[in-house]
PDB file of N, CA and C in Angstrom:
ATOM      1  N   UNK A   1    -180.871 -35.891 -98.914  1.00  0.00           N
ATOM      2  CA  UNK A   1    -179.787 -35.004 -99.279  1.00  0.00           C
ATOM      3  C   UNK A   1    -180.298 -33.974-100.274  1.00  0.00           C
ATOM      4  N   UNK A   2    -179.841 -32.983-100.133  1.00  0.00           N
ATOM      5  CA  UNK A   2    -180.143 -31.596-100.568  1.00  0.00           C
ATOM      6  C   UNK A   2    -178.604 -30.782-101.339  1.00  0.00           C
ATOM      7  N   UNK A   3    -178.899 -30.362-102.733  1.00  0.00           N
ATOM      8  CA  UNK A   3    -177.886 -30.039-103.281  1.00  0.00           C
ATOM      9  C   UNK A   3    -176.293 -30.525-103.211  1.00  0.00           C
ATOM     10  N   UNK A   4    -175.963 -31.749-103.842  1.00  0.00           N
ATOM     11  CA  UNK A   4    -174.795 -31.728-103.455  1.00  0.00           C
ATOM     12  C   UNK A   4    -175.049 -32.619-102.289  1.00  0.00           C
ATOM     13  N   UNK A   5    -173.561 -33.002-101.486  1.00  0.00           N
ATOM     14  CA  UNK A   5    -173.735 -33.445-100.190  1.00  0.00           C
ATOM     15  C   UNK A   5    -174.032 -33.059 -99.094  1.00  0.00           C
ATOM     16  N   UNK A   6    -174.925 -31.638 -99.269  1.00  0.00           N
ATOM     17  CA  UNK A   6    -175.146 -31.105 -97.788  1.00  0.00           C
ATOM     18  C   UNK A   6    -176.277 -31.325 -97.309  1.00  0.00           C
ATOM     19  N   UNK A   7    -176.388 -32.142 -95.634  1.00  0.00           N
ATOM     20  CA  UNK A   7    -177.108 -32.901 -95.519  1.00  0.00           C
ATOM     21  C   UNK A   7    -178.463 -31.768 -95.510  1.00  0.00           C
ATOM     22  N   UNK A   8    -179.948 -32.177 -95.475  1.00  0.00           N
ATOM     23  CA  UNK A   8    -181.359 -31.147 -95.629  1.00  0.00           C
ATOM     24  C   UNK A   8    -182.208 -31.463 -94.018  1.00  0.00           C
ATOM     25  N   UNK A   9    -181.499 -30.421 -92.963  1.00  0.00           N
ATOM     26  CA  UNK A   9    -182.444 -30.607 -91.754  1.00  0.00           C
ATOM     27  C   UNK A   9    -183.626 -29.342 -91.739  1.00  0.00           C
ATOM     28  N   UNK A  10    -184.634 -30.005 -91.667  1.00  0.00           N
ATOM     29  CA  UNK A  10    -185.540 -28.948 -91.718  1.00  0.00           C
ATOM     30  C   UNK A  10    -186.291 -28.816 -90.473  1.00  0.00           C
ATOM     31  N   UNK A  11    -186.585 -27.554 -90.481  1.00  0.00           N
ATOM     32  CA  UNK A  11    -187.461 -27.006 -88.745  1.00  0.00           C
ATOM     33  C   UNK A  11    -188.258 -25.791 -89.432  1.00  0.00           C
ATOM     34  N   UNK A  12    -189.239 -25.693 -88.303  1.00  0.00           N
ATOM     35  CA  UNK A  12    -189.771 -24.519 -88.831  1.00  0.00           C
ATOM     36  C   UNK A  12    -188.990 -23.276 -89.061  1.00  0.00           C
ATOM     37  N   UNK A  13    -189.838 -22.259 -89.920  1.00  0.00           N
ATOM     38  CA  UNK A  13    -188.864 -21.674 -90.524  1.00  0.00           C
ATOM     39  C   UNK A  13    -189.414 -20.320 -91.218  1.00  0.00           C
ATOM     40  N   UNK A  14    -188.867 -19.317 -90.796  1.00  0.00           N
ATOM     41  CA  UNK A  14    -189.294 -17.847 -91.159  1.00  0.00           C
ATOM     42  C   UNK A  14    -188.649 -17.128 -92.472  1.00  0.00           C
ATOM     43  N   UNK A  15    -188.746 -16.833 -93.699  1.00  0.00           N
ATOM     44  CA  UNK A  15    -188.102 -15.729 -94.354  1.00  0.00           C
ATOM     45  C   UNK A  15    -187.918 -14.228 -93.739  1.00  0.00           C
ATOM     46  N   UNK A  16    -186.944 -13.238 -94.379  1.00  0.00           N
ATOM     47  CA  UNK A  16    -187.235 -12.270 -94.178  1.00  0.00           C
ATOM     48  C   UNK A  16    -186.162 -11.592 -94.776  1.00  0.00           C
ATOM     49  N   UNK A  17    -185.786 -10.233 -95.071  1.00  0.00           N
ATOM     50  CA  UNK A  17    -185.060  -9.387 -95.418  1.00  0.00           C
ATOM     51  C   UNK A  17    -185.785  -8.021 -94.974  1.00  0.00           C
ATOM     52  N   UNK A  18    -184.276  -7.334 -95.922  1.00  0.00           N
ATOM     53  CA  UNK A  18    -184.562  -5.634 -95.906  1.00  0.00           C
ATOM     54  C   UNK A  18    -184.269  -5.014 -97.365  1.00  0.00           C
ATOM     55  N   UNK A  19    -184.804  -3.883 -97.331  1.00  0.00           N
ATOM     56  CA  UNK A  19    -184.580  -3.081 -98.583  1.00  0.00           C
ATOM     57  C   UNK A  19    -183.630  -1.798 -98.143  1.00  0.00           C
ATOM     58  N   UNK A  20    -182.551  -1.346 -98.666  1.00  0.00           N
ATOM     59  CA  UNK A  20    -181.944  -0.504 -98.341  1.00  0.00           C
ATOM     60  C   UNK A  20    -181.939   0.245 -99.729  1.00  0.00           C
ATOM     61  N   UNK A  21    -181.527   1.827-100.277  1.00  0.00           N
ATOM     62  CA  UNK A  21    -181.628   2.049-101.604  1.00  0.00           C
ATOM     63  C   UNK A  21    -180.147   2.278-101.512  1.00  0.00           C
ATOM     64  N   UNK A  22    -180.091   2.826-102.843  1.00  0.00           N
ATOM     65  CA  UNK A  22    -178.507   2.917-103.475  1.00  0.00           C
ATOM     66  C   UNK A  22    -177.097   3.331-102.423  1.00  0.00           C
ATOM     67  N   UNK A  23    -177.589   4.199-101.355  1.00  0.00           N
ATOM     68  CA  UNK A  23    -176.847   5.238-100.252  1.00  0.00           C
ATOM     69  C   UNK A  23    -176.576   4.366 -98.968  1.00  0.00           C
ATOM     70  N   UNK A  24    -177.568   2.888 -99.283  1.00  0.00           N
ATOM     71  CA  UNK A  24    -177.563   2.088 -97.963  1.00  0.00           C
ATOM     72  C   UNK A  24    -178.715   2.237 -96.888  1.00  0.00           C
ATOM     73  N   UNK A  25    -179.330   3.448 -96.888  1.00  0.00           N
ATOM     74  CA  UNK A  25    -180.609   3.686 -96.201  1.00  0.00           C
ATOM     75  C   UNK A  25    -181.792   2.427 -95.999  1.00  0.00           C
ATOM     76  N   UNK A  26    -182.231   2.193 -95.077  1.00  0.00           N
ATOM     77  CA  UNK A  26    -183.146   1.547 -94.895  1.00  0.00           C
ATOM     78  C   UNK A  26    -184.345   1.625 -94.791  1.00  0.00           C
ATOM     79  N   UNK A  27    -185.454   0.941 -96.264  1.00  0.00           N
ATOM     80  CA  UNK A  27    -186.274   1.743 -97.056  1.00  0.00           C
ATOM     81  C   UNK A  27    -187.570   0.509 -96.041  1.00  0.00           C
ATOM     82  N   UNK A  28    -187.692  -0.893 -96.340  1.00  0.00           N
ATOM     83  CA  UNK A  28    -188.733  -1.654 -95.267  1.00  0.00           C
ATOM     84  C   UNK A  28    -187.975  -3.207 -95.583  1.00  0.00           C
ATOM     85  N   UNK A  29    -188.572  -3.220 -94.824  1.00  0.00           N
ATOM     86  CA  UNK A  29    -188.580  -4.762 -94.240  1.00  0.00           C
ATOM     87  C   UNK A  29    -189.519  -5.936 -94.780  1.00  0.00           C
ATOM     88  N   UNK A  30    -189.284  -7.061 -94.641  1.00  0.00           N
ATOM     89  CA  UNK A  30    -190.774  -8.014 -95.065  1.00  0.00           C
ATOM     90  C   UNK A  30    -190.297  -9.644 -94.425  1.00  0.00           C
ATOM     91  N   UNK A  31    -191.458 -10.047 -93.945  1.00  0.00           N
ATOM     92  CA  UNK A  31    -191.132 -11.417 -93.613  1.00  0.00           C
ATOM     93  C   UNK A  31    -191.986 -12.601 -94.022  1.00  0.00           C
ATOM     94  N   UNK A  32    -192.197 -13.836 -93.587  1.00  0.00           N
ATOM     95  CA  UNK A  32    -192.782 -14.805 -94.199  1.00  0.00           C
ATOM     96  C   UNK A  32    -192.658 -15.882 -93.477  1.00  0.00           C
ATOM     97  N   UNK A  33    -193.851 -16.563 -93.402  1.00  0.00           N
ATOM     98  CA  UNK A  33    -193.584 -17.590 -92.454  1.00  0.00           C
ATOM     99  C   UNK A  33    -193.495 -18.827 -93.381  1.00  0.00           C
ATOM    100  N   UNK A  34    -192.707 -19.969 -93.776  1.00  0.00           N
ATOM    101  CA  UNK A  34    -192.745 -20.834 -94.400  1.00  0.00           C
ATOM    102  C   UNK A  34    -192.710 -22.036 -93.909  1.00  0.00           C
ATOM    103  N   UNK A  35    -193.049 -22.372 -92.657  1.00  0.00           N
ATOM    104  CA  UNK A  35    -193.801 -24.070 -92.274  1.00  0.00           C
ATOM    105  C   UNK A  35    -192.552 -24.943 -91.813  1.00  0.00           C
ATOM    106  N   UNK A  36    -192.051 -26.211 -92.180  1.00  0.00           N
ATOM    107  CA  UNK A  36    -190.774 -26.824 -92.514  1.00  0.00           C
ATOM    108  C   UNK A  36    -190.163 -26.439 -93.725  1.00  0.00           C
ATOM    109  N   UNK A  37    -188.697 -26.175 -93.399  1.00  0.00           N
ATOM    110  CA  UNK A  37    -188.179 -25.831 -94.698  1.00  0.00           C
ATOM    111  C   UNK A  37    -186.485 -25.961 -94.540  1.00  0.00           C
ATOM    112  N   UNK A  38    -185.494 -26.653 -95.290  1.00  0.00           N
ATOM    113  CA  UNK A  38    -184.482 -26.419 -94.533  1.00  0.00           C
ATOM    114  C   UNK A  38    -183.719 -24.646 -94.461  1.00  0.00           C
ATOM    115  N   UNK A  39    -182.300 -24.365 -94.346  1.00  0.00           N
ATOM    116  CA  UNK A  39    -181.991 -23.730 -93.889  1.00  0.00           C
ATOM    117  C   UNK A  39    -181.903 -22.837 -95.406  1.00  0.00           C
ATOM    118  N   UNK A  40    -181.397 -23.219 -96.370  1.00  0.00           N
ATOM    119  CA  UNK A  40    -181.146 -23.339 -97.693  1.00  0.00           C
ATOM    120  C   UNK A  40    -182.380 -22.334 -98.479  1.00  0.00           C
ATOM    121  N   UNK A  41    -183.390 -23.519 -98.538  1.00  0.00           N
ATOM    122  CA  UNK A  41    -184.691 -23.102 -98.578  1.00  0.00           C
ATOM    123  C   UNK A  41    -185.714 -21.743 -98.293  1.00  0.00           C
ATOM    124  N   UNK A  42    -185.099 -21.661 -97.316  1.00  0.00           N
ATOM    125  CA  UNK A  42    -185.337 -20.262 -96.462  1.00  0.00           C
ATOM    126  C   UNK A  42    -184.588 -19.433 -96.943  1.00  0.00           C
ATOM    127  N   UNK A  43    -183.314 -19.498 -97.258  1.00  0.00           N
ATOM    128  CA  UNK A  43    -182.545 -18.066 -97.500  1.00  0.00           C
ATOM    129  C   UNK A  43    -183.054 -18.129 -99.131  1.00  0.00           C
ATOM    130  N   UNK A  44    -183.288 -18.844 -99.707  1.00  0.00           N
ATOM    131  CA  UNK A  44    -183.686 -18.853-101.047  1.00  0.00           C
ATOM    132  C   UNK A  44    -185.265 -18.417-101.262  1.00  0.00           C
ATOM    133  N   UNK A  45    -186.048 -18.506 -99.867  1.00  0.00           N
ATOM    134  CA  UNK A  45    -187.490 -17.827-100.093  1.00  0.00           C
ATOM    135  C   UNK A  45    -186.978 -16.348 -99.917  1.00  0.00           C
ATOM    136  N   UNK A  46    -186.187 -16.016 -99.021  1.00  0.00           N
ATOM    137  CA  UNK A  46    -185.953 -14.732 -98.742  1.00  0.00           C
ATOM    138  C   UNK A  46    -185.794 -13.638-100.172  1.00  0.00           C
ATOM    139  N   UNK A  47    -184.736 -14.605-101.060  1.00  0.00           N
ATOM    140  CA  UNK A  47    -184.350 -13.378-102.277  1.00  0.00           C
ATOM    141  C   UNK A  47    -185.452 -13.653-102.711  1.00  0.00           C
ATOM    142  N   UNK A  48    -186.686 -14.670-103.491  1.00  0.00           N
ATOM    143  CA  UNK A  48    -187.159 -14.624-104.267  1.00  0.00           C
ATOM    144  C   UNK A  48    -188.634 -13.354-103.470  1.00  0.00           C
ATOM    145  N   UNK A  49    -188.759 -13.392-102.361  1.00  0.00           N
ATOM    146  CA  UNK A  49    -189.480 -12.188-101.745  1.00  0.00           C
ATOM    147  C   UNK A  49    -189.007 -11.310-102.361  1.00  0.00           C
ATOM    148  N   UNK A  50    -187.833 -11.024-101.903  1.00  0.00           N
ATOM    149  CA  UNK A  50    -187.440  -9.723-102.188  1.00  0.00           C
ATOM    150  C   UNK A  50    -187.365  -9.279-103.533  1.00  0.00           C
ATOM    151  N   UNK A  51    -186.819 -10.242-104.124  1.00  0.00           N
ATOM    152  CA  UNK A  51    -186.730  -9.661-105.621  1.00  0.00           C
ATOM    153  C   UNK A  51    -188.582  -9.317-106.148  1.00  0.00           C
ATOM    154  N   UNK A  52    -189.303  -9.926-106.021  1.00  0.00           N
ATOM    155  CA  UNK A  52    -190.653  -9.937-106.100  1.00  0.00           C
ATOM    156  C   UNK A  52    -191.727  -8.436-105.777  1.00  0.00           C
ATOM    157  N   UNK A  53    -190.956  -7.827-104.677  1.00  0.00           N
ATOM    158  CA  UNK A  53    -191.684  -6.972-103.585  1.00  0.00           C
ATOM    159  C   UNK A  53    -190.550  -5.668-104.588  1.00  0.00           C
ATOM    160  N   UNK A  54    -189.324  -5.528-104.767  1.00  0.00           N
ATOM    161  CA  UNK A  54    -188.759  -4.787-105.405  1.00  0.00           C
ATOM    162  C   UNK A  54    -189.498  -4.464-106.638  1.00  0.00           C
ATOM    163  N   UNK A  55    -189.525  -5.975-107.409  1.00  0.00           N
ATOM    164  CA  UNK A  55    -190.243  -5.556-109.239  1.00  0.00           C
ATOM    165  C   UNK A  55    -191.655  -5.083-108.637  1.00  0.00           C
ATOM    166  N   UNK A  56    -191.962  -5.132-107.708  1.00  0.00           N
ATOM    167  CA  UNK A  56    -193.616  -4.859-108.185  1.00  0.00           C
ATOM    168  C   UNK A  56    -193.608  -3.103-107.680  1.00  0.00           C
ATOM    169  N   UNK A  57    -192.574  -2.520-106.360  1.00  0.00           N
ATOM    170  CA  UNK A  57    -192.756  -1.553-106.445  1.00  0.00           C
ATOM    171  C   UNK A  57    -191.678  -0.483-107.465  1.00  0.00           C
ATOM    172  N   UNK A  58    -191.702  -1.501-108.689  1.00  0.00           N
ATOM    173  CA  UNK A  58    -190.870  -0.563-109.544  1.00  0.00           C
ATOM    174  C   UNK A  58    -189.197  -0.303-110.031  1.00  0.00           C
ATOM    175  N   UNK A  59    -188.869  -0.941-108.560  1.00  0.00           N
ATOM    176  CA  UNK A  59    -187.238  -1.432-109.076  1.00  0.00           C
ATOM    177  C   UNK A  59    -186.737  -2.395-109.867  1.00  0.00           C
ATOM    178  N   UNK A  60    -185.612  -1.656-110.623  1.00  0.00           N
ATOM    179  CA  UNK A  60    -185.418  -2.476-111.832  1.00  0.00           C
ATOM    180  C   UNK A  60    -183.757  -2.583-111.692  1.00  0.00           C
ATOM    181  N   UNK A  61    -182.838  -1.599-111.082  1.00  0.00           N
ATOM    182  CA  UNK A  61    -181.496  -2.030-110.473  1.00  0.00           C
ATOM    183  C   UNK A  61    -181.246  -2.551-109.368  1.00  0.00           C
ATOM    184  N   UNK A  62    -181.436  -3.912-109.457  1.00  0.00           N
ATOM    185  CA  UNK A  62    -181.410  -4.565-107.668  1.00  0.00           C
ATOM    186  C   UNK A  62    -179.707  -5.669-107.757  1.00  0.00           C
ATOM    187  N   UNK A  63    -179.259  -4.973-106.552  1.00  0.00           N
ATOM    188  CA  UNK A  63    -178.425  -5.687-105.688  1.00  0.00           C
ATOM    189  C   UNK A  63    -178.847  -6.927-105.115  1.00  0.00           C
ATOM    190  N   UNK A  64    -178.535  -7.941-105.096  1.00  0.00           N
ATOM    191  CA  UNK A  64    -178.947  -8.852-103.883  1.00  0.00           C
ATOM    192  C   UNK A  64    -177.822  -9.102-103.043  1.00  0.00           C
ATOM    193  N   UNK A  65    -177.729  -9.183-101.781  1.00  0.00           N
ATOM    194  CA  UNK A  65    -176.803  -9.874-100.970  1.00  0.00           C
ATOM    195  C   UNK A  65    -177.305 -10.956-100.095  1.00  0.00           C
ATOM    196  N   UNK A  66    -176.497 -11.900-100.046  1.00  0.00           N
ATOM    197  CA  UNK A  66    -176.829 -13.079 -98.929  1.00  0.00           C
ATOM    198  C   UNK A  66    -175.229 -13.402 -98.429  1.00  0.00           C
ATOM    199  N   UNK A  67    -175.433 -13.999 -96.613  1.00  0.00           N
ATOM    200  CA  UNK A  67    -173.932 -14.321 -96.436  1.00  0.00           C
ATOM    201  C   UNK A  67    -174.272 -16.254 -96.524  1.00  0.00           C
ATOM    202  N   UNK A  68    -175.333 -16.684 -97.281  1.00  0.00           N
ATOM    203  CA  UNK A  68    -175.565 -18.076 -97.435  1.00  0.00           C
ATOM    204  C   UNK A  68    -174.860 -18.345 -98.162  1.00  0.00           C
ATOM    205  N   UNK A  69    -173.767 -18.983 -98.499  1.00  0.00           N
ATOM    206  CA  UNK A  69    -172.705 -19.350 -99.753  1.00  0.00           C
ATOM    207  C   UNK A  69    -173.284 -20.430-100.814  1.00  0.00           C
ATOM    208  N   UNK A  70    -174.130 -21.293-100.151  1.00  0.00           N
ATOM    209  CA  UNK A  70    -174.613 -22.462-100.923  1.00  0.00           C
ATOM    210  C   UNK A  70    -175.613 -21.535-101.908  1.00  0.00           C
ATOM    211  N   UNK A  71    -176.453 -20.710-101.307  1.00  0.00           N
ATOM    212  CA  UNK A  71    -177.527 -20.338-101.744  1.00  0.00           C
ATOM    213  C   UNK A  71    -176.873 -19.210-103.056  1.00  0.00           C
ATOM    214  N   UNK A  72    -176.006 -18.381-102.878  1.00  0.00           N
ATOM    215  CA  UNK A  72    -175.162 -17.422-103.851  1.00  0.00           C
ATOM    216  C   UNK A  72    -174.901 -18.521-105.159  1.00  0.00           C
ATOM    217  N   UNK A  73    -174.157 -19.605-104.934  1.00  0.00           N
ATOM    218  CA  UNK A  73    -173.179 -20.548-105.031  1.00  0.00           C
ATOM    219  C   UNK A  73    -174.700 -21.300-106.209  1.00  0.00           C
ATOM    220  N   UNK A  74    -175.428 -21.950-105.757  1.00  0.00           N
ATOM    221  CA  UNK A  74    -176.844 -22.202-106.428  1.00  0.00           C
ATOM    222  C   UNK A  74    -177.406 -21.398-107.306  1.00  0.00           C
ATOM    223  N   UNK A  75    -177.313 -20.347-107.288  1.00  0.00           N
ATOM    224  CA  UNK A  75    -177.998 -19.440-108.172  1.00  0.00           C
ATOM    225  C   UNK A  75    -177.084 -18.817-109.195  1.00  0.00           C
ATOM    226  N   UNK A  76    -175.990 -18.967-108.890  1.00  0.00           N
ATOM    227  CA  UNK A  76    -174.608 -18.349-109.924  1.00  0.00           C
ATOM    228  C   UNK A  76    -174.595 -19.036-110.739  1.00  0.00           C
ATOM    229  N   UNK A  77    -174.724 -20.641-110.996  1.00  0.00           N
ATOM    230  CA  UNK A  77    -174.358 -21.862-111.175  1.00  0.00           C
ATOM    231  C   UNK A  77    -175.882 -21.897-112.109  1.00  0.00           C
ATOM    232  N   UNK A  78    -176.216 -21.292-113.168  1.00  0.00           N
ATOM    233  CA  UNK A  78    -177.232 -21.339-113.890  1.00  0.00           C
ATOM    234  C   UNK A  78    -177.614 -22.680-113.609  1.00  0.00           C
ATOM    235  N   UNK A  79    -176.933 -23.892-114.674  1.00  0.00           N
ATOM    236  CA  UNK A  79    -177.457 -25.088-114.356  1.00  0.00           C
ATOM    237  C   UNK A  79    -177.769 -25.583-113.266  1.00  0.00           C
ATOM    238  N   UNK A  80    -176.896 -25.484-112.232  1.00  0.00           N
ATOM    239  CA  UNK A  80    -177.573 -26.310-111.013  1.00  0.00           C
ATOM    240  C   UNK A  80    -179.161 -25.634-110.324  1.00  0.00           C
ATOM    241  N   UNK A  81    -179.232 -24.097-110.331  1.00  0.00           N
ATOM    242  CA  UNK A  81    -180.251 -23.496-110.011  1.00  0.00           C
ATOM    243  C   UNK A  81    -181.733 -24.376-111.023  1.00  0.00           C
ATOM    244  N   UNK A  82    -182.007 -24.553-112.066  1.00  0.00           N
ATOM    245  CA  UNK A  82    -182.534 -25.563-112.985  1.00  0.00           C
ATOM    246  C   UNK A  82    -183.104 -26.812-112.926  1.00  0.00           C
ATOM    247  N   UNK A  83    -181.663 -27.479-112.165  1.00  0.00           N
ATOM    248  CA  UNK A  83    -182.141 -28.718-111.921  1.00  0.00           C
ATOM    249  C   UNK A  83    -182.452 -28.669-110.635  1.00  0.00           C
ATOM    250  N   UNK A  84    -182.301 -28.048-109.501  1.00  0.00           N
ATOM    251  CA  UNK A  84    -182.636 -28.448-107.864  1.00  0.00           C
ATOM    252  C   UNK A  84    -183.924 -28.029-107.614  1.00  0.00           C
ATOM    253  N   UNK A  85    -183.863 -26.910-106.473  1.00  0.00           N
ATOM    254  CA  UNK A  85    -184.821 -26.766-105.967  1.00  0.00           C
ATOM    255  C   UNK A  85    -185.588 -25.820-106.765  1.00  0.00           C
ATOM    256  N   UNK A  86    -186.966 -26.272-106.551  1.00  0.00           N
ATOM    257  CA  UNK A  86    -188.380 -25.621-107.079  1.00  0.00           C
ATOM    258  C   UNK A  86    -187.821 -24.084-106.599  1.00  0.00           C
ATOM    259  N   UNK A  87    -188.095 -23.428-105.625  1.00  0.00           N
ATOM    260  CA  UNK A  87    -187.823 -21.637-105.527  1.00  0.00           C
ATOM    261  C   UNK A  87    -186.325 -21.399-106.301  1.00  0.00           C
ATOM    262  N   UNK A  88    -185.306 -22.070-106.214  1.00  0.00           N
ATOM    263  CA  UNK A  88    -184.401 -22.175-107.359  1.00  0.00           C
ATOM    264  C   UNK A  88    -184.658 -20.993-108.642  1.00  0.00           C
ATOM    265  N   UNK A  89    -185.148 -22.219-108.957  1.00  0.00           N
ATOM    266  CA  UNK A  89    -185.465 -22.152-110.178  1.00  0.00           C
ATOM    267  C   UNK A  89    -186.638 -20.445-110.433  1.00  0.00           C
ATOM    268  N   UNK A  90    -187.705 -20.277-109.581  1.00  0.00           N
ATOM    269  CA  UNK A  90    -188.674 -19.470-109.715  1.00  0.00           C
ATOM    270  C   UNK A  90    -187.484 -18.369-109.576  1.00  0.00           C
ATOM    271  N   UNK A  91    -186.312 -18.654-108.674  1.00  0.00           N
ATOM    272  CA  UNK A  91    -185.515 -17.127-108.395  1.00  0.00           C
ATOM    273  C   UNK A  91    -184.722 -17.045-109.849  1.00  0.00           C
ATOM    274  N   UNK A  92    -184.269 -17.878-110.786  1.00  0.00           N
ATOM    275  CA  UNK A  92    -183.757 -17.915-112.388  1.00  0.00           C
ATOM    276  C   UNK A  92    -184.591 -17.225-113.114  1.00  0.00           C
ATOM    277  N   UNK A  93    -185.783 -17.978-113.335  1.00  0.00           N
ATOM    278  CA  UNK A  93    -186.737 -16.824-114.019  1.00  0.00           C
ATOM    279  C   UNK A  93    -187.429 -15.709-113.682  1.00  0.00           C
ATOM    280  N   UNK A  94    -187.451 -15.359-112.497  1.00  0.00           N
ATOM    281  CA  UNK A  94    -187.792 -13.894-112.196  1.00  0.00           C
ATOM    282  C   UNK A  94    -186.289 -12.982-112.466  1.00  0.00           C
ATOM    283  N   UNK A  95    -185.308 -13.628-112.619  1.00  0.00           N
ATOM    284  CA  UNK A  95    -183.951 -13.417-113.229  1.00  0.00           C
ATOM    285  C   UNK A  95    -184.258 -12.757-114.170  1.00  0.00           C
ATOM    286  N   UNK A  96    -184.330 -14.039-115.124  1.00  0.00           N
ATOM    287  CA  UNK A  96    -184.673 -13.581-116.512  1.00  0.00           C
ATOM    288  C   UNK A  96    -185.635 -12.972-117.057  1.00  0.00           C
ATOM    289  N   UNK A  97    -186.480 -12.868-116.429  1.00  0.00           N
ATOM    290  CA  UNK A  97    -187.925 -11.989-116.855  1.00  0.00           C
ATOM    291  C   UNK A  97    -187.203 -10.501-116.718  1.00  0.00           C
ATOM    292  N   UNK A  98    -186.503 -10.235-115.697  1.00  0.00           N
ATOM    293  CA  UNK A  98    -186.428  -9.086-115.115  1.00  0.00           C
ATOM    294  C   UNK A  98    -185.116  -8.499-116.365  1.00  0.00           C
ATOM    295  N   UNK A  99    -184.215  -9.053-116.645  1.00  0.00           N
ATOM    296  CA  UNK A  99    -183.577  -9.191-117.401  1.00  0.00           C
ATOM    297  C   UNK A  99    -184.180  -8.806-118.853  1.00  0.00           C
ATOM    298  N   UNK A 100    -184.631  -9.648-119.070  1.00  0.00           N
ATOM    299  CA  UNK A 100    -185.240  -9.106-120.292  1.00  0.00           C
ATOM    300  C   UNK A 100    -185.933  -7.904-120.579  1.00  0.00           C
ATOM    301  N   UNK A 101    -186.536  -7.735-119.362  1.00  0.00           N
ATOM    302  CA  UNK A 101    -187.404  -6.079-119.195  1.00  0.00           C
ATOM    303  C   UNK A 101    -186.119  -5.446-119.080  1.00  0.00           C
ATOM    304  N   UNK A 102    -185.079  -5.528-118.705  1.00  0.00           N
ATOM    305  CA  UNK A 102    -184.260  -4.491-118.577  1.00  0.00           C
ATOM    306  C   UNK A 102    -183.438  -3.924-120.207  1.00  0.00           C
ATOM    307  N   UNK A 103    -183.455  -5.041-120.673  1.00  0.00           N
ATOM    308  CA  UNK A 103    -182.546  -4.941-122.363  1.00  0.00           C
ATOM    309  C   UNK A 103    -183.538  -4.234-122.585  1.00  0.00           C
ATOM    310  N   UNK A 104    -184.490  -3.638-122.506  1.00  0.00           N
ATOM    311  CA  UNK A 104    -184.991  -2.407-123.333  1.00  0.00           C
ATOM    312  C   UNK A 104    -184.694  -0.592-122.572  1.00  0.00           C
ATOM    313  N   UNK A 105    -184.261  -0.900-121.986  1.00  0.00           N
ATOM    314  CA  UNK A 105    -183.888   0.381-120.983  1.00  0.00           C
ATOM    315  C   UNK A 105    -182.845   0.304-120.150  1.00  0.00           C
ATOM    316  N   UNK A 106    -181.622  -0.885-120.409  1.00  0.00           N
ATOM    317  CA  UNK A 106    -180.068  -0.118-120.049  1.00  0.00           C
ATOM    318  C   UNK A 106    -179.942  -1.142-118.677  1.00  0.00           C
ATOM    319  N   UNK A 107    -181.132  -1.631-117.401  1.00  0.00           N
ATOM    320  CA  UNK A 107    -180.755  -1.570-116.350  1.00  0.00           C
ATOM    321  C   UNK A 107    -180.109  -2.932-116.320  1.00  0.00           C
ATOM    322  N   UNK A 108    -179.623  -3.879-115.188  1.00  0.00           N
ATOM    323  CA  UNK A 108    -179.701  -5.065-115.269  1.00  0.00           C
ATOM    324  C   UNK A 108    -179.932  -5.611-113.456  1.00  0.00           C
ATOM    325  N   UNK A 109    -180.442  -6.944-113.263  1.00  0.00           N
ATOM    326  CA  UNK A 109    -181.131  -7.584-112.156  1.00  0.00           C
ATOM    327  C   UNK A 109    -179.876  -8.183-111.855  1.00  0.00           C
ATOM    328  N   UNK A 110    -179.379  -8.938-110.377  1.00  0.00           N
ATOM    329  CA  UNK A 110    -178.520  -9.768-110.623  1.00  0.00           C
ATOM    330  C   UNK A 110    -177.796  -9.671-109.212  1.00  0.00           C
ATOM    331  N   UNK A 111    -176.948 -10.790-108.960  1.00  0.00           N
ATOM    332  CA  UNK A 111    -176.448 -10.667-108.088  1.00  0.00           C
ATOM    333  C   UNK A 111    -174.777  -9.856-107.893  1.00  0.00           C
ATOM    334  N   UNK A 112    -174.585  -9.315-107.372  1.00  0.00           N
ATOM    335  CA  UNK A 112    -173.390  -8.211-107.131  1.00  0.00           C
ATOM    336  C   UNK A 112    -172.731  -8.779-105.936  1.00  0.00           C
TER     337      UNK A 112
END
């Protein structure tokens, strides 16, 4: 069992997203192959890509969207993000890293 009572079936399993900028435009794409992983897992490699591939080319006002509810729901939930899963947690502190870089220049990271 995986977070809570929802049961953890895992299959192989791809990340991926998109980058769109402020207007909605669609800026690139990125994917990832991640082995076994459950469903969860995967949508949770997806933001921490993305958020990752954003800070490095320079964005510092990021939107995230997911229609995964557990995965929103996990990461809102400071504490539970903490105690569960390992990428969890890496997606909290690239949170807060990003966060903190932002209190010096106005922006903020986060989910919307």
């Amino acid at each position: 069992m995986e977070h809570g009572d929802h049961p953890t079936v895992q299959a192989a399993a791809v990340a991926g997203g998109l980058v769109r900028d402020k207007n909605g435009k669609w800026l690139w794409g990125y994917t990832r192959s991640l082995g076994r992983c459950s469903v969860l897992e995967a949508e949770l490699w997806q933001i921490l890509d993305g958020l990752d591939l954003l800070w490095k080319h320079g964005y510092r006002k990021i939107v995230v969207e997911s229609n995964n509810a557990a995965a929103v729901s996990l990461l809102m939930n400071e504490g539970n993000a903490r105690q569960s899963i390992a990428v969890a947690r890496r997606i909290r502190s690239s949170l807060d890293r990003q966060r903190e870089a932002a209190s010096c220049n106005g922006a903020y990271s986060g989910f919307g």
